[in-house]
PDB file of N, CA and C in Angstrom:
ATOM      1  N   UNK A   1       0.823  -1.194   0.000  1.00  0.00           N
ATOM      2  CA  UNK A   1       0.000   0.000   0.000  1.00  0.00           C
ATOM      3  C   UNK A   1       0.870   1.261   0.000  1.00  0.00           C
ATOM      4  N   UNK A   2       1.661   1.191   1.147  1.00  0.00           N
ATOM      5  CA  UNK A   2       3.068   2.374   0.688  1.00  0.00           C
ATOM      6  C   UNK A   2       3.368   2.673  -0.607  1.00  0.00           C
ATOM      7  N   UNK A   3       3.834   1.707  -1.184  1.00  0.00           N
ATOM      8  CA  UNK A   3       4.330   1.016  -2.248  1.00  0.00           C
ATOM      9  C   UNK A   3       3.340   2.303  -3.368  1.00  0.00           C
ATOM     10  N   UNK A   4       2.283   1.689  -3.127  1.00  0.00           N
ATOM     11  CA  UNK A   4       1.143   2.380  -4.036  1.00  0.00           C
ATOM     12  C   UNK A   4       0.884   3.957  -4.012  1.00  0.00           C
ATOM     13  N   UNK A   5       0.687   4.331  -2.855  1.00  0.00           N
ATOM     14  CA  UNK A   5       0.952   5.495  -2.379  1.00  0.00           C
ATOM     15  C   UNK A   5       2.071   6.463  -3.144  1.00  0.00           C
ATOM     16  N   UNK A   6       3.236   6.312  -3.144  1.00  0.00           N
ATOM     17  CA  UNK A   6       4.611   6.402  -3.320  1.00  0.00           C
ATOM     18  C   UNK A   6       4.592   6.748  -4.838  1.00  0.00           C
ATOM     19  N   UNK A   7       4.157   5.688  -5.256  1.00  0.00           N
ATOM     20  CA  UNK A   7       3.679   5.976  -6.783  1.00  0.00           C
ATOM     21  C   UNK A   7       3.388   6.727  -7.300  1.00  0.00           C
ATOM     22  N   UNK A   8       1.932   6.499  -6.466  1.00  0.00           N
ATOM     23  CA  UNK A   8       1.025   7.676  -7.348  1.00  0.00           C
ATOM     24  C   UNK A   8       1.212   9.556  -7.417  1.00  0.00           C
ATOM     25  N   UNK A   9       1.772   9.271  -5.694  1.00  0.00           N
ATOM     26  CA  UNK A   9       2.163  10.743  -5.650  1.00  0.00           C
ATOM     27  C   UNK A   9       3.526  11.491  -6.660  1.00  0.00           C
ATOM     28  N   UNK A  10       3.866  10.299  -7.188  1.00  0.00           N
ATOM     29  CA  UNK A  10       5.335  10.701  -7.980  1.00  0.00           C
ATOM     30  C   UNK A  10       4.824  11.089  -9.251  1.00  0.00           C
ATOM     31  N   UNK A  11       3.585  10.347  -9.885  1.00  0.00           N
ATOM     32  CA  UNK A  11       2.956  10.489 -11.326  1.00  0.00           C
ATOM     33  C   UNK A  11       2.173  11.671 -11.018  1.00  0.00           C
ATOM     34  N   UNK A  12       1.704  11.920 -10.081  1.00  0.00           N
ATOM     35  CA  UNK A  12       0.501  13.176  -9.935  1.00  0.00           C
ATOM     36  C   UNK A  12       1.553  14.230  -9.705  1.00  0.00           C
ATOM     37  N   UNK A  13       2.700  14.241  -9.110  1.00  0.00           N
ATOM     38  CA  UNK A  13       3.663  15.549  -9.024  1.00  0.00           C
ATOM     39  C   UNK A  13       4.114  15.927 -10.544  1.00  0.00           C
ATOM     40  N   UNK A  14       4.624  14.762 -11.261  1.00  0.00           N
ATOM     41  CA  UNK A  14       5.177  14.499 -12.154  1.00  0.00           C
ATOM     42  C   UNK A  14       3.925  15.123 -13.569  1.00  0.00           C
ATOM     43  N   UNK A  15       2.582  15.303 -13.074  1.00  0.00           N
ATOM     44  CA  UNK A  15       1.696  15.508 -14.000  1.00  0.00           C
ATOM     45  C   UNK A  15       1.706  17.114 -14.235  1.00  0.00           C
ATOM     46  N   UNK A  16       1.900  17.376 -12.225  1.00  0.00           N
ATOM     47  CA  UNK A  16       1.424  18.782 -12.386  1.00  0.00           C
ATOM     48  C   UNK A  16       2.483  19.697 -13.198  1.00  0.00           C
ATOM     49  N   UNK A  17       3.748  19.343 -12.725  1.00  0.00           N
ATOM     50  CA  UNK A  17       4.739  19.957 -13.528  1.00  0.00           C
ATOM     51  C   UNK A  17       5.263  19.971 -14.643  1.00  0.00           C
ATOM     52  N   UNK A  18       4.843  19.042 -15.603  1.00  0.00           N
ATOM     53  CA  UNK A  18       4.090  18.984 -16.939  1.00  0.00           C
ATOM     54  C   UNK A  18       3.618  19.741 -17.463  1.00  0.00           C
ATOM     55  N   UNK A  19       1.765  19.835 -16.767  1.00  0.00           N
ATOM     56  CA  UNK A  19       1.042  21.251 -16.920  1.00  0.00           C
ATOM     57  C   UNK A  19       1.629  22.023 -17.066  1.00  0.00           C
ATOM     58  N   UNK A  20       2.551  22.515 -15.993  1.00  0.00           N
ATOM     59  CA  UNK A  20       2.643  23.933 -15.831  1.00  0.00           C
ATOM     60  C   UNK A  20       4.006  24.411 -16.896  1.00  0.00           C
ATOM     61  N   UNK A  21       4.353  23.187 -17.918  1.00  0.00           N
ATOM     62  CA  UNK A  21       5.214  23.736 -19.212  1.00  0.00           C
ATOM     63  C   UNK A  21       4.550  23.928 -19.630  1.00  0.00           C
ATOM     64  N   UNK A  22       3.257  23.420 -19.946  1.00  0.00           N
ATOM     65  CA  UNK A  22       2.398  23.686 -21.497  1.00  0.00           C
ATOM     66  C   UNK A  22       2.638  24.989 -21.751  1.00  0.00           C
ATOM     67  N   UNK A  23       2.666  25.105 -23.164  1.00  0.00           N
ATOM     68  CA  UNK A  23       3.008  26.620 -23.664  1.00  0.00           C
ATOM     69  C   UNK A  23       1.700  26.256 -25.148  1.00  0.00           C
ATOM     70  N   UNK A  24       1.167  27.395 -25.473  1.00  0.00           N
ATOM     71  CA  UNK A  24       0.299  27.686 -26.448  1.00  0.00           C
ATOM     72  C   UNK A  24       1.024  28.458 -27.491  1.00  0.00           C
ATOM     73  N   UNK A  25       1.635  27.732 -28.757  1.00  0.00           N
ATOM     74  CA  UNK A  25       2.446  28.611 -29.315  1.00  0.00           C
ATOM     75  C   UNK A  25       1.001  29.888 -30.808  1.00  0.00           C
ATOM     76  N   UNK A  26       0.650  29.220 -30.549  1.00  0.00           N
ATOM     77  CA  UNK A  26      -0.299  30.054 -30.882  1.00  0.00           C
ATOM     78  C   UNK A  26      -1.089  31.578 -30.482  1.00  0.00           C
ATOM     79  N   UNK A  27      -0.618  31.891 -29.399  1.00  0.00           N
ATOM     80  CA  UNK A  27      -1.147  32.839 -28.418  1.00  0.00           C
ATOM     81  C   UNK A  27      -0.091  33.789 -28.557  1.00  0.00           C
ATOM     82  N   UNK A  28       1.419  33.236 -29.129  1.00  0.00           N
ATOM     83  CA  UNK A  28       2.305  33.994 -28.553  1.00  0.00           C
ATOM     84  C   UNK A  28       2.786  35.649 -29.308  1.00  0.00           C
ATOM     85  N   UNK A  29       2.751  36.238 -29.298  1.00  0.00           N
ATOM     86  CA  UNK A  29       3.163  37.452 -30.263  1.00  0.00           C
ATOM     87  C   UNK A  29       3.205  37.043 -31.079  1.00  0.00           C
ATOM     88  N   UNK A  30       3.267  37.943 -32.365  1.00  0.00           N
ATOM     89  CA  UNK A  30       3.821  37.667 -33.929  1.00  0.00           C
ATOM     90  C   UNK A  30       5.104  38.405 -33.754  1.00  0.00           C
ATOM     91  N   UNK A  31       6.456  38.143 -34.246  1.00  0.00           N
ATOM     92  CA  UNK A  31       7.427  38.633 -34.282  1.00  0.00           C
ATOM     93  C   UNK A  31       8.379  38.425 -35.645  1.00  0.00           C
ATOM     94  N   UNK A  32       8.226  39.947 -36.351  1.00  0.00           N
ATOM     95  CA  UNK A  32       8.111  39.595 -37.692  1.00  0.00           C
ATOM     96  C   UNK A  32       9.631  39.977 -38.238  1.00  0.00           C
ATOM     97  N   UNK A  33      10.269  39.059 -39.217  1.00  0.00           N
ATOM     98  CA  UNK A  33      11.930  39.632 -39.296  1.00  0.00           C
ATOM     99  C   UNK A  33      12.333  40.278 -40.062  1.00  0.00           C
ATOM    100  N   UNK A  34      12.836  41.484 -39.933  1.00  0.00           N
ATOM    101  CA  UNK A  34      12.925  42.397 -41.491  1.00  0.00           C
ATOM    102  C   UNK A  34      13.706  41.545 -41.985  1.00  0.00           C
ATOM    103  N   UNK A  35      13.856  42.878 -42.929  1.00  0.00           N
ATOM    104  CA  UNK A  35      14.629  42.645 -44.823  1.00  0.00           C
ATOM    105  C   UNK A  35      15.512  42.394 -44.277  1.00  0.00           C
ATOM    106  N   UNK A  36      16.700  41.662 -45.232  1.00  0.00           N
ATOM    107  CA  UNK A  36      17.860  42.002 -44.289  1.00  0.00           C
ATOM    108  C   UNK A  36      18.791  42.964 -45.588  1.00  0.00           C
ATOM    109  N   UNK A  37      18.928  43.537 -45.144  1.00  0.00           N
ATOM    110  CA  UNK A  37      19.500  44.835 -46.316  1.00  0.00           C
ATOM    111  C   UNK A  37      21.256  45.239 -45.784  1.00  0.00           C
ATOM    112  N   UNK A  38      21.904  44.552 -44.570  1.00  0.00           N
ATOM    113  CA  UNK A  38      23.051  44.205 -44.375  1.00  0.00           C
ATOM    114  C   UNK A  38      23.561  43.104 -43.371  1.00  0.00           C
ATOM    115  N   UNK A  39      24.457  43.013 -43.536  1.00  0.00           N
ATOM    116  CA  UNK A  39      24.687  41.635 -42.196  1.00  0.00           C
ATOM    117  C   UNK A  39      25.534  42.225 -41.142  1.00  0.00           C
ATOM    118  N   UNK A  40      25.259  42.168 -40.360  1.00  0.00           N
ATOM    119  CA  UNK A  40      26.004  42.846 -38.553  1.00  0.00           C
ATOM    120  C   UNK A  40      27.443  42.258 -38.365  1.00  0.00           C
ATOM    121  N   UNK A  41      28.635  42.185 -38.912  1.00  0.00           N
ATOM    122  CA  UNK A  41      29.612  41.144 -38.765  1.00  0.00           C
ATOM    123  C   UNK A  41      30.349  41.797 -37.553  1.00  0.00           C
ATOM    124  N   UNK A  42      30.256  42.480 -36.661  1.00  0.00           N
ATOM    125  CA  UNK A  42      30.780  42.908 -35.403  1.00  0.00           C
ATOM    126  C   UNK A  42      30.433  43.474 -34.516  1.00  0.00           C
ATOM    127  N   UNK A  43      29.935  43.882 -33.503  1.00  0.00           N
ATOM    128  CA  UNK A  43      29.880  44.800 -32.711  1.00  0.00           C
ATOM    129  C   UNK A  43      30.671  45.193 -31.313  1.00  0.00           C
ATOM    130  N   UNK A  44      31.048  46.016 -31.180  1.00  0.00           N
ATOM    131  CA  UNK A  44      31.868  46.647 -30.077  1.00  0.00           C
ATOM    132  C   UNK A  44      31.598  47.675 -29.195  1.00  0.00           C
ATOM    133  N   UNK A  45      31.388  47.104 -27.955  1.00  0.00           N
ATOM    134  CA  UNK A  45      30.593  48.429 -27.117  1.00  0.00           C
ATOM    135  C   UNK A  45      31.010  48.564 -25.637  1.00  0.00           C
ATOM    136  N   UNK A  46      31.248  49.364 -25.586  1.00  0.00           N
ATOM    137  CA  UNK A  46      32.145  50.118 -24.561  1.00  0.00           C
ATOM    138  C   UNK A  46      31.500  51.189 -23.748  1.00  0.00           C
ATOM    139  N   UNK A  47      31.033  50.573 -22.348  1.00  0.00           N
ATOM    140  CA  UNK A  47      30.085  51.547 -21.303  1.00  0.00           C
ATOM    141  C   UNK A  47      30.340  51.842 -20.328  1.00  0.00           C
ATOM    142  N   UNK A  48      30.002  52.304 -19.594  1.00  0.00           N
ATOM    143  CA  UNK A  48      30.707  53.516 -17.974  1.00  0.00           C
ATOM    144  C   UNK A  48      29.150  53.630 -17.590  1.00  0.00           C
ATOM    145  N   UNK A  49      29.614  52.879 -16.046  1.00  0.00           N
ATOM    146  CA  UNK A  49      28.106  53.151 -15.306  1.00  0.00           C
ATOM    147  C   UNK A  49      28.392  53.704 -14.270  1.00  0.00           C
ATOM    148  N   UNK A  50      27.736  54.581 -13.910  1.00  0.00           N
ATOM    149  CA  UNK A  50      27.155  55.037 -12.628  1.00  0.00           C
ATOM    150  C   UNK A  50      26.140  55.233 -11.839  1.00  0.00           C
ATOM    151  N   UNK A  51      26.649  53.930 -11.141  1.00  0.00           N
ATOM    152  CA  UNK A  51      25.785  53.064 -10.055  1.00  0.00           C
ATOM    153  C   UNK A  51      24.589  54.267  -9.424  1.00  0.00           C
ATOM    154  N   UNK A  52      24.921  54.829  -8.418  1.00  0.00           N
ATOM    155  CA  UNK A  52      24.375  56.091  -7.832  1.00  0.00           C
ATOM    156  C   UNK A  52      23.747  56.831  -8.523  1.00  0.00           C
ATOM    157  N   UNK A  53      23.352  57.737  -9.383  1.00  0.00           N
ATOM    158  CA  UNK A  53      22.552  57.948 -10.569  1.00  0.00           C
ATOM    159  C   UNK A  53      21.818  56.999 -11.207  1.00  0.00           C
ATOM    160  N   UNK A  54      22.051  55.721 -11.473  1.00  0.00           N
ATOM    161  CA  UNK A  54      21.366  54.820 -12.059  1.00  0.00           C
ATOM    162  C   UNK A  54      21.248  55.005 -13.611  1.00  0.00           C
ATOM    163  N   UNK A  55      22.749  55.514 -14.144  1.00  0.00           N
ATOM    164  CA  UNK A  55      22.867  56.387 -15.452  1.00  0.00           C
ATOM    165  C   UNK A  55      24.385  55.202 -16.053  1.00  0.00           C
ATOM    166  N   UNK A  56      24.053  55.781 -17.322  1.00  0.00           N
ATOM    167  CA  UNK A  56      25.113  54.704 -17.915  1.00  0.00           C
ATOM    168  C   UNK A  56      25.465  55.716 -19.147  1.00  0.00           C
ATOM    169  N   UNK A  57      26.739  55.350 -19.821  1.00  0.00           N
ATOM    170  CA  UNK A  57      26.996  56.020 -21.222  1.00  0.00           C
ATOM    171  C   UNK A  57      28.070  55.308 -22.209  1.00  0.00           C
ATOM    172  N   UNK A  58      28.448  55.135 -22.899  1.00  0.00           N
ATOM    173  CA  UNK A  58      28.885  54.880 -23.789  1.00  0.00           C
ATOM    174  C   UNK A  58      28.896  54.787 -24.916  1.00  0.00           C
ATOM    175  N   UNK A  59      29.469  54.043 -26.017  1.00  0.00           N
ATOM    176  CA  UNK A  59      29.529  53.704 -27.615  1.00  0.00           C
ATOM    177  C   UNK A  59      29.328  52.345 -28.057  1.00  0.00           C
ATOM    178  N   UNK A  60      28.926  52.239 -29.170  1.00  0.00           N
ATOM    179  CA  UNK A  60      28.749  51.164 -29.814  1.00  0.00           C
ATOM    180  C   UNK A  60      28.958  50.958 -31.493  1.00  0.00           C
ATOM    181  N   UNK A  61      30.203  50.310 -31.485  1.00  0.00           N
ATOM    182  CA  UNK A  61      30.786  50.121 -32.962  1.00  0.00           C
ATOM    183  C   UNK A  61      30.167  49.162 -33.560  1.00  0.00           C
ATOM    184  N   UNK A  62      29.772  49.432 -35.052  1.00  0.00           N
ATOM    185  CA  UNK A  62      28.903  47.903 -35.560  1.00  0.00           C
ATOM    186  C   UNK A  62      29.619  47.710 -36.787  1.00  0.00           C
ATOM    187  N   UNK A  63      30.264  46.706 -37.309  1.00  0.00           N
ATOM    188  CA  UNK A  63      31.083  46.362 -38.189  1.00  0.00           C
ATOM    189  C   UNK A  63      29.939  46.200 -39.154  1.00  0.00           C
ATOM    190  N   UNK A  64      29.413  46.380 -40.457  1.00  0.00           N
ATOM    191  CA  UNK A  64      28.524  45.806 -41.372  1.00  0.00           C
ATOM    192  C   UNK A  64      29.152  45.643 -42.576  1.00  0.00           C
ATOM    193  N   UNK A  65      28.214  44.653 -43.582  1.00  0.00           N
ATOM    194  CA  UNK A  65      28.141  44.601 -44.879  1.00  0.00           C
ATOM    195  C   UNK A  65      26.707  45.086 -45.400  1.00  0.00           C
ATOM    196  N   UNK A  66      26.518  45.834 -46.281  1.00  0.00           N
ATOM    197  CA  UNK A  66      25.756  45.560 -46.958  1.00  0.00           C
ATOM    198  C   UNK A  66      25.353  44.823 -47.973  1.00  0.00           C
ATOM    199  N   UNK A  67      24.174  44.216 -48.228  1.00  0.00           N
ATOM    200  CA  UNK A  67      23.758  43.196 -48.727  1.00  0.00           C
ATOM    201  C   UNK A  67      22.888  43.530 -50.081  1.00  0.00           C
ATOM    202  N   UNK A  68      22.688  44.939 -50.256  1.00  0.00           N
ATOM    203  CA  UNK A  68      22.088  45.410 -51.419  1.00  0.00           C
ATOM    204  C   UNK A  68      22.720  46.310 -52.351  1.00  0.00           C
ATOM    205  N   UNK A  69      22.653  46.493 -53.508  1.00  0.00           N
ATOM    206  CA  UNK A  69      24.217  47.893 -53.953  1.00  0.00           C
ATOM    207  C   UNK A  69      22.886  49.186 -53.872  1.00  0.00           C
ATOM    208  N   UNK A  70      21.836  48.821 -53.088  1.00  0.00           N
ATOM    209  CA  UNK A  70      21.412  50.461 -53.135  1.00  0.00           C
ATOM    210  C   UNK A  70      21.280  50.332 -51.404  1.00  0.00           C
ATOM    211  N   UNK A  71      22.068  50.312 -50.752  1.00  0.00           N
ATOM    212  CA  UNK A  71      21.865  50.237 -49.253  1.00  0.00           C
ATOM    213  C   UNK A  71      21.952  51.391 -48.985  1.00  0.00           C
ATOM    214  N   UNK A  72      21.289  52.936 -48.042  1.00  0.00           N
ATOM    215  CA  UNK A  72      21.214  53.483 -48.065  1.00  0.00           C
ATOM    216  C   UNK A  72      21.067  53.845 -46.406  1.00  0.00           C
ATOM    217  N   UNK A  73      20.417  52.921 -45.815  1.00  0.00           N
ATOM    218  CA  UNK A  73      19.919  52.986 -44.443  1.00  0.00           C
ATOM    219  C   UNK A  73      19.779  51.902 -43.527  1.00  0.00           C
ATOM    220  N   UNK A  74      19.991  51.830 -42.290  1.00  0.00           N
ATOM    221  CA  UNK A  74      20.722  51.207 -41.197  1.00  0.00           C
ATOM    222  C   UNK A  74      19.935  51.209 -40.275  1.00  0.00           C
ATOM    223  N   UNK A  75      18.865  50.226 -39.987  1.00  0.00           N
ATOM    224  CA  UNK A  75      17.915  50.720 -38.140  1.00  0.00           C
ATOM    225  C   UNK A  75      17.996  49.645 -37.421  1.00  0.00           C
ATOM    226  N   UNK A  76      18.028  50.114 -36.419  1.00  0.00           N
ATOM    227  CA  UNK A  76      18.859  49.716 -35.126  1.00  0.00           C
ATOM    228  C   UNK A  76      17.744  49.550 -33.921  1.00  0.00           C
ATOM    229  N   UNK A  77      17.510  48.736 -32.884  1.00  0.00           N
ATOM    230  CA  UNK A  77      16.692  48.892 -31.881  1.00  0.00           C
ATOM    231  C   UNK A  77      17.311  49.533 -30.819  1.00  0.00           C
ATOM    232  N   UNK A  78      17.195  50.734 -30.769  1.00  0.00           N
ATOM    233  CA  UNK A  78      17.538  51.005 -29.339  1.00  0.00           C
ATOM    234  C   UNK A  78      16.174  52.147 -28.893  1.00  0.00           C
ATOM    235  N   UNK A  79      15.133  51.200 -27.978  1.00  0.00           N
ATOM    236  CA  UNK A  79      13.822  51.991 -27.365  1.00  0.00           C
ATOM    237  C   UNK A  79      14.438  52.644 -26.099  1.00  0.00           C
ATOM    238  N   UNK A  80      14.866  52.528 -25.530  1.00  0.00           N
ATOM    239  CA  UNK A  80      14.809  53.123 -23.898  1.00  0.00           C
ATOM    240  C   UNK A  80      16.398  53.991 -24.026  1.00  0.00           C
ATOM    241  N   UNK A  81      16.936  53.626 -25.181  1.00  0.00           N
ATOM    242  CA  UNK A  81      18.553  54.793 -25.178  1.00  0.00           C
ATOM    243  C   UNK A  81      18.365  56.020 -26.170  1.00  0.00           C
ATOM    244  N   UNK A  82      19.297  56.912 -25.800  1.00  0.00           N
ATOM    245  CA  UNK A  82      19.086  58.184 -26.360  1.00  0.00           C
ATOM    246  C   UNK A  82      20.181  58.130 -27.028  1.00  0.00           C
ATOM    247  N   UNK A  83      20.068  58.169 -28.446  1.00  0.00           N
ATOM    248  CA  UNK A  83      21.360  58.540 -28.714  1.00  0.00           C
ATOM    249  C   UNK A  83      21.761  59.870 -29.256  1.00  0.00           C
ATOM    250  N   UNK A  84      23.280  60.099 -29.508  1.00  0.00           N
ATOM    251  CA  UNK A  84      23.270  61.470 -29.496  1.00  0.00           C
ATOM    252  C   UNK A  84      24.184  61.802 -30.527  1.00  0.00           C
ATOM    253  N   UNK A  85      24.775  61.168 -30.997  1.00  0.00           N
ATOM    254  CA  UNK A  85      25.665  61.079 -32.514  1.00  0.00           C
ATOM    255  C   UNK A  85      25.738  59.570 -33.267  1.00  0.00           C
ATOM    256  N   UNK A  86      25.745  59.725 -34.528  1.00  0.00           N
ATOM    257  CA  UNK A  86      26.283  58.996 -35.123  1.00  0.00           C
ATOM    258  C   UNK A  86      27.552  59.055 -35.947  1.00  0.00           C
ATOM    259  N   UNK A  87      28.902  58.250 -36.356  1.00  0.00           N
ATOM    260  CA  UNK A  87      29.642  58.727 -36.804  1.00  0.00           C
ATOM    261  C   UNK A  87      30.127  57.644 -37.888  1.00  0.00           C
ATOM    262  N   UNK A  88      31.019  57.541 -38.910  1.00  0.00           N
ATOM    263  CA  UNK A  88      31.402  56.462 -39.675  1.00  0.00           C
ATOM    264  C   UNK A  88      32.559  56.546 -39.337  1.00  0.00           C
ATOM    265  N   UNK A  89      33.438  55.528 -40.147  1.00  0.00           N
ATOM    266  CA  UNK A  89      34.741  54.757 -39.556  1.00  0.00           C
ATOM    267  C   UNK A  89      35.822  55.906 -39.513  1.00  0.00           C
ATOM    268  N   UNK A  90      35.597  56.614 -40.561  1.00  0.00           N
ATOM    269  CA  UNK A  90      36.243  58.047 -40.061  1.00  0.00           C
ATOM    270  C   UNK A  90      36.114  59.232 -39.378  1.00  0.00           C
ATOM    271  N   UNK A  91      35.052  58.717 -38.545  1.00  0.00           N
ATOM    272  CA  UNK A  91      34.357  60.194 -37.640  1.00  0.00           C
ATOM    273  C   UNK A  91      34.408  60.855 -37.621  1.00  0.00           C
ATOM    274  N   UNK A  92      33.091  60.608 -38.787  1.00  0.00           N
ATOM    275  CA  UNK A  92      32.885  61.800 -39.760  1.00  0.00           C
ATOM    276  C   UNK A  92      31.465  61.676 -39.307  1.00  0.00           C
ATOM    277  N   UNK A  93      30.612  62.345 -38.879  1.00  0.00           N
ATOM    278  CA  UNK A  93      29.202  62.386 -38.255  1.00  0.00           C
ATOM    279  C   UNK A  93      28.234  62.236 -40.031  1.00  0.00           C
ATOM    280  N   UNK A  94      27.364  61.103 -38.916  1.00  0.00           N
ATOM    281  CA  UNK A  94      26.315  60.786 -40.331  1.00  0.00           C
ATOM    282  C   UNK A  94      24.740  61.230 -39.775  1.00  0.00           C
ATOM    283  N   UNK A  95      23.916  61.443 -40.393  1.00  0.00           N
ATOM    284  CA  UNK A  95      22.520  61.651 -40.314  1.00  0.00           C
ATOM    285  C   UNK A  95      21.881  60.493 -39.684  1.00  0.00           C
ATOM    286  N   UNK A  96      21.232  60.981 -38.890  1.00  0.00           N
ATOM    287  CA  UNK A  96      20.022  59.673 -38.415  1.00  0.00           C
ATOM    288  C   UNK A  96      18.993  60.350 -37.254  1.00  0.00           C
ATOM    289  N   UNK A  97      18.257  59.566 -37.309  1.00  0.00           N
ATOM    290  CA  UNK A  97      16.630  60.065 -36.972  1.00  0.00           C
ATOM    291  C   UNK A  97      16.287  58.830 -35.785  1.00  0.00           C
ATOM    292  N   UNK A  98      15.721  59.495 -34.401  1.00  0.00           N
ATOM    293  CA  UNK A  98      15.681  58.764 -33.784  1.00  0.00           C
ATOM    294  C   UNK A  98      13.844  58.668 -33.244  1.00  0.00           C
ATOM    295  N   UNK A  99      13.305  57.334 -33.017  1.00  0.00           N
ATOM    296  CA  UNK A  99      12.108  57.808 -33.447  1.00  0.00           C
ATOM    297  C   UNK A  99      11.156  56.941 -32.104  1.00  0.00           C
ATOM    298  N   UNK A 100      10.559  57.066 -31.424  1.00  0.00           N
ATOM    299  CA  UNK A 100       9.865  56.412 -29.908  1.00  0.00           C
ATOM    300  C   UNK A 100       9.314  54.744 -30.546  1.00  0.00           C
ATOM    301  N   UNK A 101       9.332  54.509 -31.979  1.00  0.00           N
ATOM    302  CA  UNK A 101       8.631  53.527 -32.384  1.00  0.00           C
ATOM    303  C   UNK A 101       9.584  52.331 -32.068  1.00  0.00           C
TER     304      UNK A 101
END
């Protein structure tokens, strides 16, 4: 009867935690992948925090190719950072538009 006991409680633990993977991949966001109009072959980024402020700053170098001969433009996710220049390999400041979307 132990025996039985012992069991069952191992298959019924064993059930619940089961359940509680199920995942509904159907439910889940749509997450859609752009064009790819260059390939990212590096990035390099270099930051300074300060703890006490709860503030951070730095740079971020992105090595690319482009993948189209009319490549023209470059977007980047950054929602919650501000940025404040952009520059090319000769820093030489380039145009760009930063946008809440």
């Amino acid at each position: 009867m132990k025996k039985f006991v012992a069991i069952l409680s191992f298959l019924l633990s064993l059930f619940f935690v089961l359940l509680a993977q199920k995942v509904n991949v159907y439910k889940r966001p749509l997450q859609y992948e752009r064009s790819r109009d260059y390939d990212a072959k590096h990035y390099r980024i270099a930051l300074t925090f300060d703890l006490d402020k709860k503030y951070f700053e730095g740079e971020n170098q992105i090595t690319l190719t482009p993948l189209r001969d009319d490549f023209k433009e470059c977007l980047l996710d950054a929602e919650e950072i501000v940025v404040a220049a952009v520059t090319n390999s000769e820093n030489m400041p380039l145009q760009f538009t930063q946008t809440d979307k």
